[in-house]
C-alpha atoms as a PDB file:
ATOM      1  CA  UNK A   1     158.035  50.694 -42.661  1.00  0.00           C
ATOM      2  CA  UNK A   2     155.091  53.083 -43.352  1.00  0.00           C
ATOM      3  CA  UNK A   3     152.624  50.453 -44.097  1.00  0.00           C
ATOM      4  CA  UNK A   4     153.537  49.265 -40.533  1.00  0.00           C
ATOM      5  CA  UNK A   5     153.298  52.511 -38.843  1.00  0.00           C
ATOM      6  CA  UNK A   6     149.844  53.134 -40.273  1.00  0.00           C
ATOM      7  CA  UNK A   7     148.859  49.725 -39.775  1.00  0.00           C
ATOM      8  CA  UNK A   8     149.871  50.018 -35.918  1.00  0.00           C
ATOM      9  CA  UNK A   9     148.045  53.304 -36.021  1.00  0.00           C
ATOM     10  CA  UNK A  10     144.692  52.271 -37.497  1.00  0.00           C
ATOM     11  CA  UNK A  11     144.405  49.251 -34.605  1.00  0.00           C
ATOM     12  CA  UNK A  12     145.212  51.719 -31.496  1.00  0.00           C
ATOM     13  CA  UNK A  13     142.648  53.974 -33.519  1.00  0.00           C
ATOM     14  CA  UNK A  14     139.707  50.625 -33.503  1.00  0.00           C
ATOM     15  CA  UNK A  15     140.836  49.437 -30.051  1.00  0.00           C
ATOM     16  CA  UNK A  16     140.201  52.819 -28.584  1.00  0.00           C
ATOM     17  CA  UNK A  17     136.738  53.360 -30.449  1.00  0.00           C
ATOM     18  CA  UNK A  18     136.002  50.323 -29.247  1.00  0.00           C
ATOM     19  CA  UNK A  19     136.662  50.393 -25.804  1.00  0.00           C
ATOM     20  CA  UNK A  20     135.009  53.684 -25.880  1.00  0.00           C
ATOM     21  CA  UNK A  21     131.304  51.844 -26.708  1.00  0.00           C
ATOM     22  CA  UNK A  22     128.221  52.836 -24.321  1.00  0.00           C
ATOM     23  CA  UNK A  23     126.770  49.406 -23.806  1.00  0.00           C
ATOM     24  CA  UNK A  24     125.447  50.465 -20.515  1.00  0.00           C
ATOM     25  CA  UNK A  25     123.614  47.769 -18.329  1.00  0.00           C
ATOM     26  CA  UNK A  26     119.443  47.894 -18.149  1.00  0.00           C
ATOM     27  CA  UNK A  27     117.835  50.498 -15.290  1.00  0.00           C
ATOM     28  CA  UNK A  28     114.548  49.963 -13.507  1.00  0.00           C
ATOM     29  CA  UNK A  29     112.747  52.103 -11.331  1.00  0.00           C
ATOM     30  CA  UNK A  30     109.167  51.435  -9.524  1.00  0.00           C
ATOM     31  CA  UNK A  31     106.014  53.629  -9.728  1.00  0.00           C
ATOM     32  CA  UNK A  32     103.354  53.653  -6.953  1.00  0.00           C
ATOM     33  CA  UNK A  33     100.178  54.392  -7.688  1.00  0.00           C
ATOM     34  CA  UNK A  34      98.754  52.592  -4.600  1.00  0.00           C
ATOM     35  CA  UNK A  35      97.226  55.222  -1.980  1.00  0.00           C
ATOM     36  CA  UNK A  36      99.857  53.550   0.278  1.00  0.00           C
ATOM     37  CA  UNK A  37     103.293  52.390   0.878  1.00  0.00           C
ATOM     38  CA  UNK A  38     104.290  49.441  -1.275  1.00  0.00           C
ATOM     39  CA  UNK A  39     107.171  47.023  -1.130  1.00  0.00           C
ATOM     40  CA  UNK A  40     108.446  45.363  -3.938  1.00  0.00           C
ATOM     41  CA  UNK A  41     110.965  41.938  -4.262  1.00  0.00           C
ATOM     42  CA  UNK A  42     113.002  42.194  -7.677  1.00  0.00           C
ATOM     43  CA  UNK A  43     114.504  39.430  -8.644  1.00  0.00           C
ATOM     44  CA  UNK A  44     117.259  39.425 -11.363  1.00  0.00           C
ATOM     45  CA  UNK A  45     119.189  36.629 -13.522  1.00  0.00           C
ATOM     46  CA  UNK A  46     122.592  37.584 -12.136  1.00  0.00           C
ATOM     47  CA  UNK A  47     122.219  40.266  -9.233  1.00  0.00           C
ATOM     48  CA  UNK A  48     119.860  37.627  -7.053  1.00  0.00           C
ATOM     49  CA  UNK A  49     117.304  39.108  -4.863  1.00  0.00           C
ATOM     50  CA  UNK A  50     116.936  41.992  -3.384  1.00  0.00           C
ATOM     51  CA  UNK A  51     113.882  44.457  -2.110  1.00  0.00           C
ATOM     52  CA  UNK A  52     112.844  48.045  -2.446  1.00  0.00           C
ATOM     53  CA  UNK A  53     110.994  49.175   0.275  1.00  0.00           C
ATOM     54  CA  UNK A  54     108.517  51.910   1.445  1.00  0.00           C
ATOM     55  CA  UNK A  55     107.787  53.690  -2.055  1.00  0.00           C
ATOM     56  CA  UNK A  56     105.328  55.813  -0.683  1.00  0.00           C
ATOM     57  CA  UNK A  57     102.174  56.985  -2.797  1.00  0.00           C
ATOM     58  CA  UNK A  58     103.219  58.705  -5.802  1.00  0.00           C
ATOM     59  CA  UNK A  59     106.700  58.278  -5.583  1.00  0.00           C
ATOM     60  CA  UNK A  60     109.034  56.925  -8.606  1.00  0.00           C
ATOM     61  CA  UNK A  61     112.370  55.647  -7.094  1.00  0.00           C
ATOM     62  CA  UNK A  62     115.391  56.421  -8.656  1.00  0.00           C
ATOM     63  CA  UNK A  63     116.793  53.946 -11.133  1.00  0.00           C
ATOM     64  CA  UNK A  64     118.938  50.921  -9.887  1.00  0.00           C
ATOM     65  CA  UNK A  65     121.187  49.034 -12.523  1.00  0.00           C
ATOM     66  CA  UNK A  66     120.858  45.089 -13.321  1.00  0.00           C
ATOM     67  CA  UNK A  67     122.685  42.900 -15.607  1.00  0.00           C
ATOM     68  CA  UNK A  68     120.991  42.052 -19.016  1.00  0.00           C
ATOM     69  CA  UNK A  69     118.518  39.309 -18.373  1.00  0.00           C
ATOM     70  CA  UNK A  70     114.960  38.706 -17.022  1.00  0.00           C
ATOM     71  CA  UNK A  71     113.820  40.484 -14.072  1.00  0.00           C
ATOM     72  CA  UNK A  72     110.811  39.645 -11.970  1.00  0.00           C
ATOM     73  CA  UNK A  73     109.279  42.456  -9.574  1.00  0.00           C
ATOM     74  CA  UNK A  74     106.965  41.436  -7.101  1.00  0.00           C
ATOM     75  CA  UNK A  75     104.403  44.203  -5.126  1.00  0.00           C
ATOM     76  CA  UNK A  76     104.549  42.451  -1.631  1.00  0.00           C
ATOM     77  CA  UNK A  77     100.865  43.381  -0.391  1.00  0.00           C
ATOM     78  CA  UNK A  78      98.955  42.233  -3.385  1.00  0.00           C
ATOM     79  CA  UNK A  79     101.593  39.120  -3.999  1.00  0.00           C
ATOM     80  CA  UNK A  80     101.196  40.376  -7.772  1.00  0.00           C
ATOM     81  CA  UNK A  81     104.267  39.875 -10.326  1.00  0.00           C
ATOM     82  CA  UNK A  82     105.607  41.194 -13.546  1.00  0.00           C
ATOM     83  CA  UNK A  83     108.469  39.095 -15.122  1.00  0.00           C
ATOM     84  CA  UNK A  84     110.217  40.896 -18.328  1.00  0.00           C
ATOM     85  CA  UNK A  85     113.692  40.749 -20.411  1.00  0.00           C
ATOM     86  CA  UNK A  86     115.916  43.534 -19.664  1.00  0.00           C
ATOM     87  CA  UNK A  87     117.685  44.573 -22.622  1.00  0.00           C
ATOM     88  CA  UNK A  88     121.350  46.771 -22.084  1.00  0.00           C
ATOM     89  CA  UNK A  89     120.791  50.936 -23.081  1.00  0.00           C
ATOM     90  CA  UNK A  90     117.211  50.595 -22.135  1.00  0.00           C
ATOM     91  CA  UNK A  91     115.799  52.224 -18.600  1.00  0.00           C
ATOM     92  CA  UNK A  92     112.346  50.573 -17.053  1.00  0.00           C
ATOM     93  CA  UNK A  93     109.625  51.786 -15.400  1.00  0.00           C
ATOM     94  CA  UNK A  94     107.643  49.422 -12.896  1.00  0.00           C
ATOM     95  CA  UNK A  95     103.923  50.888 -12.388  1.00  0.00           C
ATOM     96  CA  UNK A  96     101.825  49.372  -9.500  1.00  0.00           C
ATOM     97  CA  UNK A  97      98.607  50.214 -10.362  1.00  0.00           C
ATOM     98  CA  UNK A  98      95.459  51.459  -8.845  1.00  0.00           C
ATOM     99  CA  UNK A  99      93.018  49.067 -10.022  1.00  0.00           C
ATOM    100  CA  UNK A 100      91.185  46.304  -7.661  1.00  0.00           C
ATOM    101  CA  UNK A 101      93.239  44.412  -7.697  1.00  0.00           C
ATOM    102  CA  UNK A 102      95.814  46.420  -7.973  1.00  0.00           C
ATOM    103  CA  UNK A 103      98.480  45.205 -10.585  1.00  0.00           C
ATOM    104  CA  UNK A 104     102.077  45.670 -12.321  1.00  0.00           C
ATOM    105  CA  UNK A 105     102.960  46.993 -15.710  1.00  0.00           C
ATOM    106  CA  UNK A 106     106.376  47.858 -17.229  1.00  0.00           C
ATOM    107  CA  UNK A 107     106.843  51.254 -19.022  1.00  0.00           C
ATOM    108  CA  UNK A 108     109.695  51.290 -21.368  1.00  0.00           C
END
């Protein structure tokens, strides 16, 4: 009867570690570097598209979630795109650049 109690015991004890894990999906956040407003599409594997719009100059938006998976970003005005693999527990950074012509880089 012991050996069952403490067997009963150790699984609640594993189920609850488990369900306690901090897989936590991948972030992104854009970067402009541009001397004026950009907009960027994002496309993701699962979330579809979607756009963030009016980053002025020097901003960094604040980081939006996405599922695991590869994530294109495209800067509207220069047409130029950056496709990458989102991994889970990792946050991205999306820099448009300054250059001529300007172009995207991801920042891990």
């Amino acid at each position: 009867m012991k050996n069952i109690i403490k067997i009963i015991l150790s699984f609640a004890f594993a189920v609850s570690i488990y369900s306690c894990s901090h897989d936590t999906n991948p972030q992104f956040r854009i970067c402009n570097e541009q001397s004026g407003k950009v907009n960027v599409k994002v496309q993701t594997s699962e979330s579809g598209k979607f756009a963030i719009n009016d980053v002025k100059p020097g901003q960094t938006t604040s980081y939006q979630n996405a599922s695991e998976g590869n994530i294109t970003a495209t800067a509207v005005i220069q047409n130029e795109s950056v496709s990458f693999f989102a991994k889970k527990n990792n946050h991205y950074t999306i820099v448009i650049n300054t250059g001529k012509p300007p172009s995207l880089k991801i920042e891990d």
